[in-house]
Structure formats: structure tokens, C-alpha cells
N, C-alpha and C. Protein backbone atom coordinates (compact mmCIF):
# COMPACT_ATOMS: atom_id res chain seq x y z
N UNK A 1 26.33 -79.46 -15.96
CA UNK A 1 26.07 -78.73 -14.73
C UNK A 1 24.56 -78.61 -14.54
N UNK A 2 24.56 -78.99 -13.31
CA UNK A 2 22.06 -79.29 -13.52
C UNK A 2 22.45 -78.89 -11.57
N UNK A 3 21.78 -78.60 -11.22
CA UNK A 3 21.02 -78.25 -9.63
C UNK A 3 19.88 -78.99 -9.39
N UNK A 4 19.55 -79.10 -8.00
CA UNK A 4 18.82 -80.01 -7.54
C UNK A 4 18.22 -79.44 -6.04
N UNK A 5 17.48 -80.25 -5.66
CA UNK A 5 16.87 -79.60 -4.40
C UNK A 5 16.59 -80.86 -3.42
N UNK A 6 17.05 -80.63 -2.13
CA UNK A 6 16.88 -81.79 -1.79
C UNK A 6 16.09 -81.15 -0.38
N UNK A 7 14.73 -82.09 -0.11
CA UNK A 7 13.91 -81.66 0.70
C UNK A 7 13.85 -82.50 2.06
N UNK A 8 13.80 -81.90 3.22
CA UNK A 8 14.53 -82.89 4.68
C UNK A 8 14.00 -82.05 6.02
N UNK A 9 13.53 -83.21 6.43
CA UNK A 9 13.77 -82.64 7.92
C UNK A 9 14.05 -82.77 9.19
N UNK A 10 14.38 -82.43 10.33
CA UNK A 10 15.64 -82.70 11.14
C UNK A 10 14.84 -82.70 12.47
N UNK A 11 14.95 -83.80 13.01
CA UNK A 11 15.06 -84.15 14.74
C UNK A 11 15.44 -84.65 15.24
N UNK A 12 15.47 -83.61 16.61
CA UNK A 12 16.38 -83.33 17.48
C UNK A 12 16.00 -83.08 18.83
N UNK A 13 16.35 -83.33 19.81
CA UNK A 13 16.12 -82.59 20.65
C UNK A 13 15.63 -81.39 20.62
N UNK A 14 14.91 -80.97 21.44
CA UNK A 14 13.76 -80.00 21.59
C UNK A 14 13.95 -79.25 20.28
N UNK A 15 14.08 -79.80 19.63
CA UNK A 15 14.07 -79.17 17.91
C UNK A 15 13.11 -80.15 16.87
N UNK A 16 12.42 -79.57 16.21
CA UNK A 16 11.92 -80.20 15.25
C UNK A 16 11.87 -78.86 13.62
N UNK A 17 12.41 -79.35 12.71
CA UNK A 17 12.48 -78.82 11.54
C UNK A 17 11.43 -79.57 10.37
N UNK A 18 10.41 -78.92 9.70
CA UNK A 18 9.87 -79.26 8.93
C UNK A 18 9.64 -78.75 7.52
N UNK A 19 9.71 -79.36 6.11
CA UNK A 19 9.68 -79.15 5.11
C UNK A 19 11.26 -78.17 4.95
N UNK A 20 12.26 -78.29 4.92
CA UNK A 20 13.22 -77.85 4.75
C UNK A 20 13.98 -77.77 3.78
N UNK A 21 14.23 -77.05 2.94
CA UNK A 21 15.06 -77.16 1.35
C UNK A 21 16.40 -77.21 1.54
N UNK A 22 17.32 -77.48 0.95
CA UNK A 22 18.68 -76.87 0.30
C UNK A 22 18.87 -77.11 -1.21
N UNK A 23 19.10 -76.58 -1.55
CA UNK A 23 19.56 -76.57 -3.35
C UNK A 23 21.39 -76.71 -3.30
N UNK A 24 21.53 -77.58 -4.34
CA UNK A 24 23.09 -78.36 -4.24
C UNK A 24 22.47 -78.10 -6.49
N UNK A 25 24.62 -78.15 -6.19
CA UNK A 25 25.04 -77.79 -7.69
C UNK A 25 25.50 -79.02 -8.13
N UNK A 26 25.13 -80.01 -9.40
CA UNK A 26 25.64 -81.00 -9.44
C UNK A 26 26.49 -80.94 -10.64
N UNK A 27 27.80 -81.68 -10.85
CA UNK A 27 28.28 -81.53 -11.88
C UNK A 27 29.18 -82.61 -12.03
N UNK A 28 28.86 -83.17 -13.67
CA UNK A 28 29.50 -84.31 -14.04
C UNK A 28 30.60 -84.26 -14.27
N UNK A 29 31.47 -84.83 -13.51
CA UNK A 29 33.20 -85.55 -13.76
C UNK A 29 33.07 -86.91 -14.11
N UNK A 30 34.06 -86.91 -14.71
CA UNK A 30 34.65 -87.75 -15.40
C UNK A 30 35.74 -88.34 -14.79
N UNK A 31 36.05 -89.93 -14.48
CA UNK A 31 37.39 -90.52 -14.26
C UNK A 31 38.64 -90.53 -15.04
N UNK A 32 39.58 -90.23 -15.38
CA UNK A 32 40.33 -90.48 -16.55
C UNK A 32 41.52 -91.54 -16.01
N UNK A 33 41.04 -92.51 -17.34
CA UNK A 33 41.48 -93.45 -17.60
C UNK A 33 43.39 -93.36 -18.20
N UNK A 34 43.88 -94.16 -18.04
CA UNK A 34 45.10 -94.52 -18.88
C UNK A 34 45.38 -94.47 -19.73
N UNK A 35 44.30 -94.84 -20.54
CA UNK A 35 43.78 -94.83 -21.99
C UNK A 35 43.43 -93.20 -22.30
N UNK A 36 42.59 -92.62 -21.56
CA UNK A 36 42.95 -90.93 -22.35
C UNK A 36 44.42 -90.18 -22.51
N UNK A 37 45.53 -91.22 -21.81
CA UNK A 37 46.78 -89.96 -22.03
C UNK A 37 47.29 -91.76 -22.81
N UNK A 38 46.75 -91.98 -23.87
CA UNK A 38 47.51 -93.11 -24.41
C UNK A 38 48.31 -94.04 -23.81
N UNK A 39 48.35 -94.28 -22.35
CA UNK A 39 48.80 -95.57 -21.74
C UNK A 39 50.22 -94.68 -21.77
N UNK A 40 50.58 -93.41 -22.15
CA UNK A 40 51.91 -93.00 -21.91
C UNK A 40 52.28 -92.84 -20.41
N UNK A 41 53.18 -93.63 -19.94
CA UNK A 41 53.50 -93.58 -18.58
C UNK A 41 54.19 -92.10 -17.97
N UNK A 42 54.90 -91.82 -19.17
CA UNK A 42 55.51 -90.60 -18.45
C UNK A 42 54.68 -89.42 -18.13
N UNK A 43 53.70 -89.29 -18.91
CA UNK A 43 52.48 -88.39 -18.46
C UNK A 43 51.54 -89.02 -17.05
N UNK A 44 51.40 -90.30 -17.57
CA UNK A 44 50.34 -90.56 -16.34
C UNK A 44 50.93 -90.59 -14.87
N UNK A 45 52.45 -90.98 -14.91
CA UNK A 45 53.58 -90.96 -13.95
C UNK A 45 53.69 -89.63 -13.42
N UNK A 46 54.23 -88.77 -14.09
CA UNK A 46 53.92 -87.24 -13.40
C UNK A 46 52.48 -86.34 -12.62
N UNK A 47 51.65 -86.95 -13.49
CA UNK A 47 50.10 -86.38 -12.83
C UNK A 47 49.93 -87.43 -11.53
N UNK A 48 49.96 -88.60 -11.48
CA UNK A 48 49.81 -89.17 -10.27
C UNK A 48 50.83 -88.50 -9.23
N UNK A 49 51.92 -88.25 -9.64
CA UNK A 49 52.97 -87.86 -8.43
C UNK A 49 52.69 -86.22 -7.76
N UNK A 50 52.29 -85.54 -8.97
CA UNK A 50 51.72 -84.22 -8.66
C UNK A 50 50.32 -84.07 -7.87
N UNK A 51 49.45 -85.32 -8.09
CA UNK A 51 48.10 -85.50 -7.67
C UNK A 51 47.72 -85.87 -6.14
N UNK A 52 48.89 -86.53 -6.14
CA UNK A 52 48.76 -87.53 -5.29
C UNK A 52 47.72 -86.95 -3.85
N UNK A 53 47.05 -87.93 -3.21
CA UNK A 53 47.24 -89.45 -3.09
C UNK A 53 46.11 -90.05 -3.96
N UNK A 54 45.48 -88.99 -4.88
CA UNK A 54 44.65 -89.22 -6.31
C UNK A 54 45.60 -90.32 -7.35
N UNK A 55 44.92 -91.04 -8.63
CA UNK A 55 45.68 -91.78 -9.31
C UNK A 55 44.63 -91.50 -10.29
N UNK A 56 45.45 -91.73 -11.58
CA UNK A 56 44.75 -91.90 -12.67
C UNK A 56 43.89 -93.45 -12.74
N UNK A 57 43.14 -93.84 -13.29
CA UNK A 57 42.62 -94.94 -13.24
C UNK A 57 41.22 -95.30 -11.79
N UNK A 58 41.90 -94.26 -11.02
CA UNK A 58 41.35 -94.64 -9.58
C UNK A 58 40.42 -93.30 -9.22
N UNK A 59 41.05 -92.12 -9.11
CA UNK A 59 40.54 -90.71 -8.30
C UNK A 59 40.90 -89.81 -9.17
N UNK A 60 41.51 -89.87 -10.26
CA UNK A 60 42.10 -88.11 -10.88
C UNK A 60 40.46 -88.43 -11.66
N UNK A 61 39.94 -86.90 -11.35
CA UNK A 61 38.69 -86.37 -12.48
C UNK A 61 39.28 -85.27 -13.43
N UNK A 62 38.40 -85.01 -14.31
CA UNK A 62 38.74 -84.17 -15.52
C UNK A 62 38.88 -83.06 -15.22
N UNK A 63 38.66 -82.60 -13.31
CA UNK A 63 38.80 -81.04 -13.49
C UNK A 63 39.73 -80.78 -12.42
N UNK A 64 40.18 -81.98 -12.51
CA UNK A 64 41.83 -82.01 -11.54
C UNK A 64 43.16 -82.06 -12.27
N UNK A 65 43.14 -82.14 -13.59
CA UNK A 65 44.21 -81.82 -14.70
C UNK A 65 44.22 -80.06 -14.45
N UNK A 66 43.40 -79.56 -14.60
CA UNK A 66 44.06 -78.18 -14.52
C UNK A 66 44.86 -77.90 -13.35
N UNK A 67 44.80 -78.66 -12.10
CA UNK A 67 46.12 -78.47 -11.36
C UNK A 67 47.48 -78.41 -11.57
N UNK A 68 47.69 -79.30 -12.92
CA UNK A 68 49.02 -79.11 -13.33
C UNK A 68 49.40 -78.03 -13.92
N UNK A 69 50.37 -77.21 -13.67
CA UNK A 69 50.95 -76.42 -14.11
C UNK A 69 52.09 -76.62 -14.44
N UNK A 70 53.13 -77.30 -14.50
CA UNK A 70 54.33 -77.75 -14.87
C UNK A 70 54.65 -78.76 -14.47
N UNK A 71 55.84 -79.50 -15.83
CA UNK A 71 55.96 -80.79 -16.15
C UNK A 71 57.61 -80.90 -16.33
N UNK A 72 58.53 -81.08 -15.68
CA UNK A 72 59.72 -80.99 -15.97
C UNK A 72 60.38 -82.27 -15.95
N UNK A 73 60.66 -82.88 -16.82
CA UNK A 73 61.51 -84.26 -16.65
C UNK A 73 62.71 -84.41 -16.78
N UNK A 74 63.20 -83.39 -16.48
CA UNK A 74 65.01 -83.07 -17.14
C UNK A 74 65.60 -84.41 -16.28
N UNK A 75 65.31 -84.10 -15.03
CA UNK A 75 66.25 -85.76 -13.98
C UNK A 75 65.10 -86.43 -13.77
N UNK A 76 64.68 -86.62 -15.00
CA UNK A 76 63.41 -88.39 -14.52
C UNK A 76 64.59 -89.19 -15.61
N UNK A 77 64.42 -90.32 -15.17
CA UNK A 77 64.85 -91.77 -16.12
C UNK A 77 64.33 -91.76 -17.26
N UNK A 78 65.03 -92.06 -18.19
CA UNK A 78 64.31 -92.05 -20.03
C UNK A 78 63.33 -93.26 -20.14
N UNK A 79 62.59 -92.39 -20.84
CA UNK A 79 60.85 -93.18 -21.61
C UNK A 79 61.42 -93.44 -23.36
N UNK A 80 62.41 -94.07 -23.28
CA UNK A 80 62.45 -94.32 -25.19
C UNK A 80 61.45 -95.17 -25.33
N UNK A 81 60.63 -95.17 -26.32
CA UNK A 81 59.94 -95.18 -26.81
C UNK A 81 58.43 -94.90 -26.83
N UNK A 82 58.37 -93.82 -26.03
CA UNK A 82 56.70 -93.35 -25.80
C UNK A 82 56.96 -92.03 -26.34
N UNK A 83 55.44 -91.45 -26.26
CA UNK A 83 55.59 -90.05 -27.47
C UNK A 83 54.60 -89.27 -26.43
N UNK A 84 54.34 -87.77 -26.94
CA UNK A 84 53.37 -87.25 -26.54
C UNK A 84 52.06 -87.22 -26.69
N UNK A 85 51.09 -87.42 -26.26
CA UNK A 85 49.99 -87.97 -26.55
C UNK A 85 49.24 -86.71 -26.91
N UNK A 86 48.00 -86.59 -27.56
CA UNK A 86 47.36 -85.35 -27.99
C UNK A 86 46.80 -84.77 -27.29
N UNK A 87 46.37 -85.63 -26.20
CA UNK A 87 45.62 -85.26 -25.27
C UNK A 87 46.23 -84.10 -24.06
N UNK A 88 47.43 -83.78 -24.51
CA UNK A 88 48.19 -82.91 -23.08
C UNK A 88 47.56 -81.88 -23.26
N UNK A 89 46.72 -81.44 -24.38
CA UNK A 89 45.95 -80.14 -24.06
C UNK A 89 44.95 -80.10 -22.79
N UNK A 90 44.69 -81.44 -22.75
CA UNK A 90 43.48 -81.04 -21.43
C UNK A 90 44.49 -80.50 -19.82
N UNK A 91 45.70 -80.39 -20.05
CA UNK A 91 46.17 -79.94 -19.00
C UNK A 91 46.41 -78.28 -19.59
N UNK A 92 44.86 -78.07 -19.20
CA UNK A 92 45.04 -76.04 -19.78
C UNK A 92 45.54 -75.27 -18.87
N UNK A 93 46.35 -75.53 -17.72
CA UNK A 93 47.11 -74.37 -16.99
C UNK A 93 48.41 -74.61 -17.26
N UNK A 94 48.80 -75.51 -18.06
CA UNK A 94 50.29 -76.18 -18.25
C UNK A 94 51.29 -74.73 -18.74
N UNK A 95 52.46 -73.92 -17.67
CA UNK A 95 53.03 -73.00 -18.21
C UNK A 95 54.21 -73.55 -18.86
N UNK A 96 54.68 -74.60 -17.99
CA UNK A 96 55.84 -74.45 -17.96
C UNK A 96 55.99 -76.16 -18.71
N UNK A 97 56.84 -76.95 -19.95
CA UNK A 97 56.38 -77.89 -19.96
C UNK A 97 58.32 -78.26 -20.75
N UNK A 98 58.73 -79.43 -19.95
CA UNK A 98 60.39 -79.68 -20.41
C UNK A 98 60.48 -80.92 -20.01
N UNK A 99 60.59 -81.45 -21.53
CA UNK A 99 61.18 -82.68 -21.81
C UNK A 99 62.37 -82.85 -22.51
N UNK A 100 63.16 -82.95 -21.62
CA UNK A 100 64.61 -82.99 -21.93
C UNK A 100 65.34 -84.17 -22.12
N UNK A 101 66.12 -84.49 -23.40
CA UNK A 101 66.54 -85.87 -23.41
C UNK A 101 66.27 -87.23 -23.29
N UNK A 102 64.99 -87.30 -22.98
CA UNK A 102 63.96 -88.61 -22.93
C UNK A 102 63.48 -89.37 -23.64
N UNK A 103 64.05 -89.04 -25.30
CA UNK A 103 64.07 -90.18 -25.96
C UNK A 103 62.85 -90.71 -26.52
N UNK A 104 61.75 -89.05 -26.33
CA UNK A 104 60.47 -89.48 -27.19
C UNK A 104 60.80 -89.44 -28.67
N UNK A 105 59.63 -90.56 -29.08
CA UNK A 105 59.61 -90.24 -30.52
C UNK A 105 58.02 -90.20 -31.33
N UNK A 106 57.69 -90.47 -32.32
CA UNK A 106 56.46 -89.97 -32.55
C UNK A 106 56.27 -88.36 -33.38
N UNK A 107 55.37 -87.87 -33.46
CA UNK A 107 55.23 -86.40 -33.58
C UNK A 107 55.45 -85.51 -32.82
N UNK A 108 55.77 -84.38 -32.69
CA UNK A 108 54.85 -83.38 -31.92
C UNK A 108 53.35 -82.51 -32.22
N UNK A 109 52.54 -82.95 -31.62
CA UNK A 109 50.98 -82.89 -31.98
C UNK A 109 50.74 -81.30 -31.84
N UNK A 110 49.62 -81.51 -32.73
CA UNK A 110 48.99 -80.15 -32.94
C UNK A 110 49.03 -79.43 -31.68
N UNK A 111 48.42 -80.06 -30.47
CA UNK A 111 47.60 -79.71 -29.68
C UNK A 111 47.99 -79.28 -28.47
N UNK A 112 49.58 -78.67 -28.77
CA UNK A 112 50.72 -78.52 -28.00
C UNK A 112 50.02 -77.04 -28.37
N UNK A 113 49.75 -75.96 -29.32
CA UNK A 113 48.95 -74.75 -29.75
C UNK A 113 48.09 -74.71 -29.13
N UNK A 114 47.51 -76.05 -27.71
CA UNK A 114 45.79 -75.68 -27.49
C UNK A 114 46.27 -75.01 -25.94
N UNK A 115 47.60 -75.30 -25.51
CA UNK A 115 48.05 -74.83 -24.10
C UNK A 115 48.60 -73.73 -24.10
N UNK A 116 47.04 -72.71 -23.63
CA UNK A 116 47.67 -71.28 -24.25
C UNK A 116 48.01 -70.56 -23.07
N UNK A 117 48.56 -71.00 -21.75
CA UNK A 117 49.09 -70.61 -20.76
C UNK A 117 50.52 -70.88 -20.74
N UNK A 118 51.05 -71.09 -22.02
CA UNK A 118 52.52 -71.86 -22.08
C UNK A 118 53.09 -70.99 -22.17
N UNK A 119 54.19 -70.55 -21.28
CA UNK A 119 55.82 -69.55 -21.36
C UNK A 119 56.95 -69.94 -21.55
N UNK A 120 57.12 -71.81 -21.27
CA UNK A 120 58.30 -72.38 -21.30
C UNK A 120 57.52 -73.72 -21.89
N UNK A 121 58.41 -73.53 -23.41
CA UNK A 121 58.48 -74.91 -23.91
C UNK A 121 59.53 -75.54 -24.30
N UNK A 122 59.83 -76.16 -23.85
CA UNK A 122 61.56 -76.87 -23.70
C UNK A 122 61.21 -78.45 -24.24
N UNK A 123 61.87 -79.10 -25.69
CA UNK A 123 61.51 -80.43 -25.52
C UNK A 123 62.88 -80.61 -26.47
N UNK A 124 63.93 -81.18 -25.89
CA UNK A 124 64.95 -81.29 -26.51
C UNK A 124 65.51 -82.72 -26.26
N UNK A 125 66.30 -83.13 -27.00
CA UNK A 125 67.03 -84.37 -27.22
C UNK A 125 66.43 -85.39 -27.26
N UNK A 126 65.24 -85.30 -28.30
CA UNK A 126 64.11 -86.38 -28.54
C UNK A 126 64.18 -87.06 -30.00
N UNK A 127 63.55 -87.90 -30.66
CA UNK A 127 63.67 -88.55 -31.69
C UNK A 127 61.97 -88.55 -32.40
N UNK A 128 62.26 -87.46 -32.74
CA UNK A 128 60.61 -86.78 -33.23
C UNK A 128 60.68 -87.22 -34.97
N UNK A 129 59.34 -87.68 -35.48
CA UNK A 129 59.67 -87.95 -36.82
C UNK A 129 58.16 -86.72 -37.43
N UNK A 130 58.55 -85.90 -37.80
CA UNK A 130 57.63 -84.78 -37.59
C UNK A 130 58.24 -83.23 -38.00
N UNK A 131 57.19 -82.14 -38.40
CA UNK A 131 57.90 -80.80 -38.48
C UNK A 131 57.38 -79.78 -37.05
N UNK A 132 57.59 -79.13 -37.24
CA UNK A 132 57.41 -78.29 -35.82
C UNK A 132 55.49 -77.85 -36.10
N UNK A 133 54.74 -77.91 -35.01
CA UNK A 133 53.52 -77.62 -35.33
C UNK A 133 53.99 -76.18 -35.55
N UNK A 134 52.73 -75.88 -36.67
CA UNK A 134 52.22 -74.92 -37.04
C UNK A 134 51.22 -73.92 -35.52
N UNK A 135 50.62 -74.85 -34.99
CA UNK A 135 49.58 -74.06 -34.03
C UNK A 135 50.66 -73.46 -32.70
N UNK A 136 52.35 -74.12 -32.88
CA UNK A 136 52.75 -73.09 -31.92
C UNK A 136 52.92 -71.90 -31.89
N UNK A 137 52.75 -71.45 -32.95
CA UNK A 137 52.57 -70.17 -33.40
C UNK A 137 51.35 -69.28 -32.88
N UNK A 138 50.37 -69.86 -32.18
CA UNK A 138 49.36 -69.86 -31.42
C UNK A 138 49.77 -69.43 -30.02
N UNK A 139 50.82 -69.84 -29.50
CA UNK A 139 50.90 -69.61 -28.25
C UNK A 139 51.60 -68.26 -27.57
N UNK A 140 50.60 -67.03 -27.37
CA UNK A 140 51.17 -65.78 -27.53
C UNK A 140 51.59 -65.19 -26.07
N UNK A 141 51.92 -65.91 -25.04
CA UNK A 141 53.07 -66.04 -24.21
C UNK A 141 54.11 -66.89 -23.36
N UNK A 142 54.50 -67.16 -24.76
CA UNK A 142 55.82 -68.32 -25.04
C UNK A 142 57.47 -66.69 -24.94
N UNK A 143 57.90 -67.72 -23.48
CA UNK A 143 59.30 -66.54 -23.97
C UNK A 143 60.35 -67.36 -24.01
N UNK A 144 60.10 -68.64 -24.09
CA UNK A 144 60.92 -69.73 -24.43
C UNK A 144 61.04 -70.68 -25.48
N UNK A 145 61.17 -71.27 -26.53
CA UNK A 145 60.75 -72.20 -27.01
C UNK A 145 62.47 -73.08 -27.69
N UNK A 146 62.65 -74.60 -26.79
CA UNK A 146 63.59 -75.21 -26.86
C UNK A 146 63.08 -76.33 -27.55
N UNK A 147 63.66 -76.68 -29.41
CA UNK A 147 63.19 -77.66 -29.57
C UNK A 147 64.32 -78.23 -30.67
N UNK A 148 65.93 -78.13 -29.68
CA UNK A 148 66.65 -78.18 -30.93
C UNK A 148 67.12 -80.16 -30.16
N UNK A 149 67.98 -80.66 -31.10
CA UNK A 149 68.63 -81.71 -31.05
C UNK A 149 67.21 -83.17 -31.10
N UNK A 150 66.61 -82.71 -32.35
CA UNK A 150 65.08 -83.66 -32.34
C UNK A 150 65.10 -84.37 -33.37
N UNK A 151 65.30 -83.93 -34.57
CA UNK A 151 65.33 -84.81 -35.61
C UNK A 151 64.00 -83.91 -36.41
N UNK A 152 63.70 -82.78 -36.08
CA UNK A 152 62.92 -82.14 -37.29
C UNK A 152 63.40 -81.36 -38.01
N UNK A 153 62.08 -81.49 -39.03
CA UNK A 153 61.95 -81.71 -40.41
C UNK A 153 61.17 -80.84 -40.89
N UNK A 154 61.47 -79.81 -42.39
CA UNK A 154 60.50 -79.19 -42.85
C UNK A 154 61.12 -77.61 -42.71
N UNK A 155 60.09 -76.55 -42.58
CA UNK A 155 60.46 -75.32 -42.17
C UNK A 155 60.28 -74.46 -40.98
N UNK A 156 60.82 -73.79 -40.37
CA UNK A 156 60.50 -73.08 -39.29
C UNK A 156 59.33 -72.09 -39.61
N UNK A 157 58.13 -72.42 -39.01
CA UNK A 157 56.68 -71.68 -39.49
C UNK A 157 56.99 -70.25 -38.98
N UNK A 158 56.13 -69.65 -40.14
CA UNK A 158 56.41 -68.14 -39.58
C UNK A 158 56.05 -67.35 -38.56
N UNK A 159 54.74 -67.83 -38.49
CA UNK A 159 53.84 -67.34 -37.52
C UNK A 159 55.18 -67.46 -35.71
N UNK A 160 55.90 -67.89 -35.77
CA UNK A 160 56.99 -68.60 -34.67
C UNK A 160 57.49 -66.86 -34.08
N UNK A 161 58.09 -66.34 -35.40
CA UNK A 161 58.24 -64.99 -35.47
C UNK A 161 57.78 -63.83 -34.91
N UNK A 162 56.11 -63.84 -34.89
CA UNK A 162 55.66 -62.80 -34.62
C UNK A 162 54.99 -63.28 -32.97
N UNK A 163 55.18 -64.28 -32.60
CA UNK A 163 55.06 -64.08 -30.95
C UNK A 163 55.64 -63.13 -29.80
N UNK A 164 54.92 -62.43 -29.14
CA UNK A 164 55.47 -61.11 -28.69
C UNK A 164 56.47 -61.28 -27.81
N UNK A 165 56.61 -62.15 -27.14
CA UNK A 165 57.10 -62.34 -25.55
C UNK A 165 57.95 -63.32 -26.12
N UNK A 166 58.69 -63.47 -26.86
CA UNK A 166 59.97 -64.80 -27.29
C UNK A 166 61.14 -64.71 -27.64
N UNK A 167 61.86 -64.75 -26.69
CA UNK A 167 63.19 -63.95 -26.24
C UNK A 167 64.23 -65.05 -26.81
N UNK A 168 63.95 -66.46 -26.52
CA UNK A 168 65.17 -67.66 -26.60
C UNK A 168 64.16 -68.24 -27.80
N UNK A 169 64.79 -68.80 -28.72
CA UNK A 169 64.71 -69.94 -29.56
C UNK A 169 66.16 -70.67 -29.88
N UNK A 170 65.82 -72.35 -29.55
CA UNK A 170 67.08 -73.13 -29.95
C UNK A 170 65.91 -73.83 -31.11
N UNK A 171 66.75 -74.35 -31.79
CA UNK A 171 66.46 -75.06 -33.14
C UNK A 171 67.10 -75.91 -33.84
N UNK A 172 68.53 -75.56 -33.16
CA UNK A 172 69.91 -76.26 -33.58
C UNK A 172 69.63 -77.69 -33.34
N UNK A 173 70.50 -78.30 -34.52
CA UNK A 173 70.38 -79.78 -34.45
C UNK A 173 69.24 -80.46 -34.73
N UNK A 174 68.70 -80.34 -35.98
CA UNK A 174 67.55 -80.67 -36.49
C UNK A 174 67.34 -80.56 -37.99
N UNK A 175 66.69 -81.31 -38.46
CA UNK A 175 67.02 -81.16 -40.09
C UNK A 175 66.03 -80.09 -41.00
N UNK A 176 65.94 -79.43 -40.51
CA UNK A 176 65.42 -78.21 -40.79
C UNK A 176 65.70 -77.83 -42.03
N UNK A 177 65.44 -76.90 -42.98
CA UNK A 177 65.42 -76.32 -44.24
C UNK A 177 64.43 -75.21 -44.27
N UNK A 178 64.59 -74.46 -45.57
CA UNK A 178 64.07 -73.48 -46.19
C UNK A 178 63.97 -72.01 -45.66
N UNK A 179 63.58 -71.25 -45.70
CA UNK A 179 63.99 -69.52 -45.96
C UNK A 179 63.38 -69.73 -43.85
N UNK A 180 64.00 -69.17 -43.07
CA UNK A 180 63.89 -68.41 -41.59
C UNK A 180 63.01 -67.07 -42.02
N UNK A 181 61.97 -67.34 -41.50
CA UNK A 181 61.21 -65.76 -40.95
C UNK A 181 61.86 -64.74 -40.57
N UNK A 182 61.22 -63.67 -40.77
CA UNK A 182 61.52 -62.96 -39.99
C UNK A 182 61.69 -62.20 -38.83
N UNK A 183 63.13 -62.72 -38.02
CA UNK A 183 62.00 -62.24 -36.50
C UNK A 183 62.87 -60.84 -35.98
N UNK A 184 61.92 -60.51 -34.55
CA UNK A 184 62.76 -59.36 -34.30
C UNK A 184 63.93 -59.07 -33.89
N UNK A 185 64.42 -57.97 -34.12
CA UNK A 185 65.87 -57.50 -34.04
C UNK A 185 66.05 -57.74 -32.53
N UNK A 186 65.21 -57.18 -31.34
CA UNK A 186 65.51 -57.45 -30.29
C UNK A 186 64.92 -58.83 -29.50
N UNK A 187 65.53 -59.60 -30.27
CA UNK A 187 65.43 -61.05 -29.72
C UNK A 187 66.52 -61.46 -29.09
N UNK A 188 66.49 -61.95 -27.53
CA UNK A 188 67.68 -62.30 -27.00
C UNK A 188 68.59 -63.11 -27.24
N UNK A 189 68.06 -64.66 -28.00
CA UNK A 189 68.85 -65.95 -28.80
C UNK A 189 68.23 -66.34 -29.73
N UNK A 190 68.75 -66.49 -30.70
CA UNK A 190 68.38 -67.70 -31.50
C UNK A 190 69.57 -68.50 -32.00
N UNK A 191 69.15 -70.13 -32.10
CA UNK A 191 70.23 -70.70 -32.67
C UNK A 191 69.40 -71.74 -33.40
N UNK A 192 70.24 -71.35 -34.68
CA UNK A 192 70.00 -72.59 -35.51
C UNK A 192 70.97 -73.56 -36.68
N UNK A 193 71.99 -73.02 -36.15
CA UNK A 193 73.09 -73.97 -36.47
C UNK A 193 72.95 -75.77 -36.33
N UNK A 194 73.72 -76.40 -37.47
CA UNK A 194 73.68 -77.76 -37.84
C UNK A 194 71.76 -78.25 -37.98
N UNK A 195 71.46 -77.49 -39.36
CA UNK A 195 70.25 -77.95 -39.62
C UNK A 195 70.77 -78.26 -40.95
């Protein structure tokens, strides 16, 4: 972010303006490429459609991702074999984020903890080779979190527990193990059956 001054002057009809300032705010954007959301189509597919008549590759800048606020693919066509890329943190207003049945596989990345405007995280019926991040435990108004029928692995982190606002947890259907936290008594669901 740098300012500038640009000096001008204007004629006109029975007008003449001399030595005239304005000061302008300049600030560097960035194009984002294909290549920053890993060539994953289903991400770059949704931000162009939300953007539009912007495109990635062409017109989306780096400070036009925070427009997105939700990502729902429940009735899009399946992406088997693309994953989530790390980069979905740069979409920092993202509340609401559901990938349902689409047949990602890959991890689920740290950096799912960096979207701390998240209330709904829904990512179910995926083929994740991975344990549940640790940094979702980070996200302290989550009143959703759907991440059963995936194929994870490992333990349910504790920190999952003490999020204030987290009413639903599914978990079911995942190969899950070892001792469940402890969470609160007035929690509306949890399921974690067939781990």
C-alpha cells in the first residue's frame, strides 16, 4: 500500500486550472492463477461462478476471494479425484463450506483452522487418506462440523470438545480409534458409530 500524487491541470472553457494536486492510494493486487488453488477445478469452478463475469486466470485479484462466503457442492457433479488444496484459507470470509459426496481424496489440510469465520463445516462422503486436523480445533464458531463417511484415521482431537458454539458433530463411518474427549453434556448430536 504506497500513495502518490498526481499533479495536472485543466482547460476549459473560460476555465483555466493551474498546478493542481490529487493524492490517489495505490495498492498491489495480485492475479490468481490456477496454479494457486492447485489446478483444482472444483474450487476454481465455484469462485469463477460466484465471481463472475471475473475468472481466475483472467480478472479474480487476491482481494476478491474474500467475497466468498460459502461453498456448497452438495448438487454439483463429482470431482473424484481432486482434493482440497491448502490454499482455501485465502478465502477468509468462508462461513459456510460443504462438500458432500464428491469423491475427494488427499488430506484434509491444516489450513482448514486458518478459516476462522467458519460455522458450517460439512465434508462428507469423501475418500480422505488423513486424520482430522488438529487446527480445527481452532475454529471457535463452528456449530456444525460434518465429517463422517471419509475414511479417517487416528483420534478425534480434543481440543474438537471445547469449541463453544458446536451443537452437531457426525463422525460416523470413519476409521477412527482411541479414547473420545470430553464434550459437553448439552450438545445437541453427536454420532460416532461404525468407527
Amino acid at each position: 500500500n504506497a500513495k502518490t500524487i498526481i499533479n495536472y491541470s485543466i482547460n476549459a472553457e473560460n476555465y483555466f486550472g493551474n498546478s493542481l494536486k490529487t493524492s490517489f492510494s495505490i495498492e498491489k493486487v495480485t492475479i490468481i492463477k490456477s496454479s494457486y488453488f492447485e489446478n483444482q477445478s472444483w474450487i476454481i469452478n465455484e469462485i469463477n461462478r460466484q465471481l463472475a463475469p471475473k475468472k481466475i486466470d483472467v480478472s479474480v485479484y487476491d482481494r476478491d476471494l474474500s467475497k466468498v462466503t460459502k461453498i456448497d457442492l452438495t448438487s454439483a457433479p463429482k470431482i473424484i479425484g481432486e482434493y482440497i488444496p491448502k490454499t482455501i484459507d485465502s478465502l477468509s470470509n468462508l462461513s459456510h463450506l460443504r462438500l458432500a459426496n464428491q469423491k475427494l481424496s488427499g488430506v484434509l489440510p491444516e489450513e482448514l483452522g486458518n478459516l476462522s469465520k467458519l460455522t458450517y463445516l460439512s465434508i462428507y462422503g469423501n475418500t480422505f487418506d488423513s486424520e482430522i486436523p488438529l487446527s480445527i480445533g481452532k475454529l471457535q464458531q463452528l456449530t456444525l462440523i460434518a465429517l463422517d463417511d471419509n475414511n479417517l484415521k487416528g483420534s478425534v482431537p480434543t481440543n474438537i470438545a471445547s469449541l463453544p458454539k458446536l451443537n452437531q458433530l457426525y463422525l460416523n463411518g470413519n476409521k477412527l480409534s482411541g479414547q473420545l474427549p470430553d464434550f459437553r453434556m448439552n450438545m445437541g448430536l453427536i454420532k460416532i458409530h461404525n468407527n
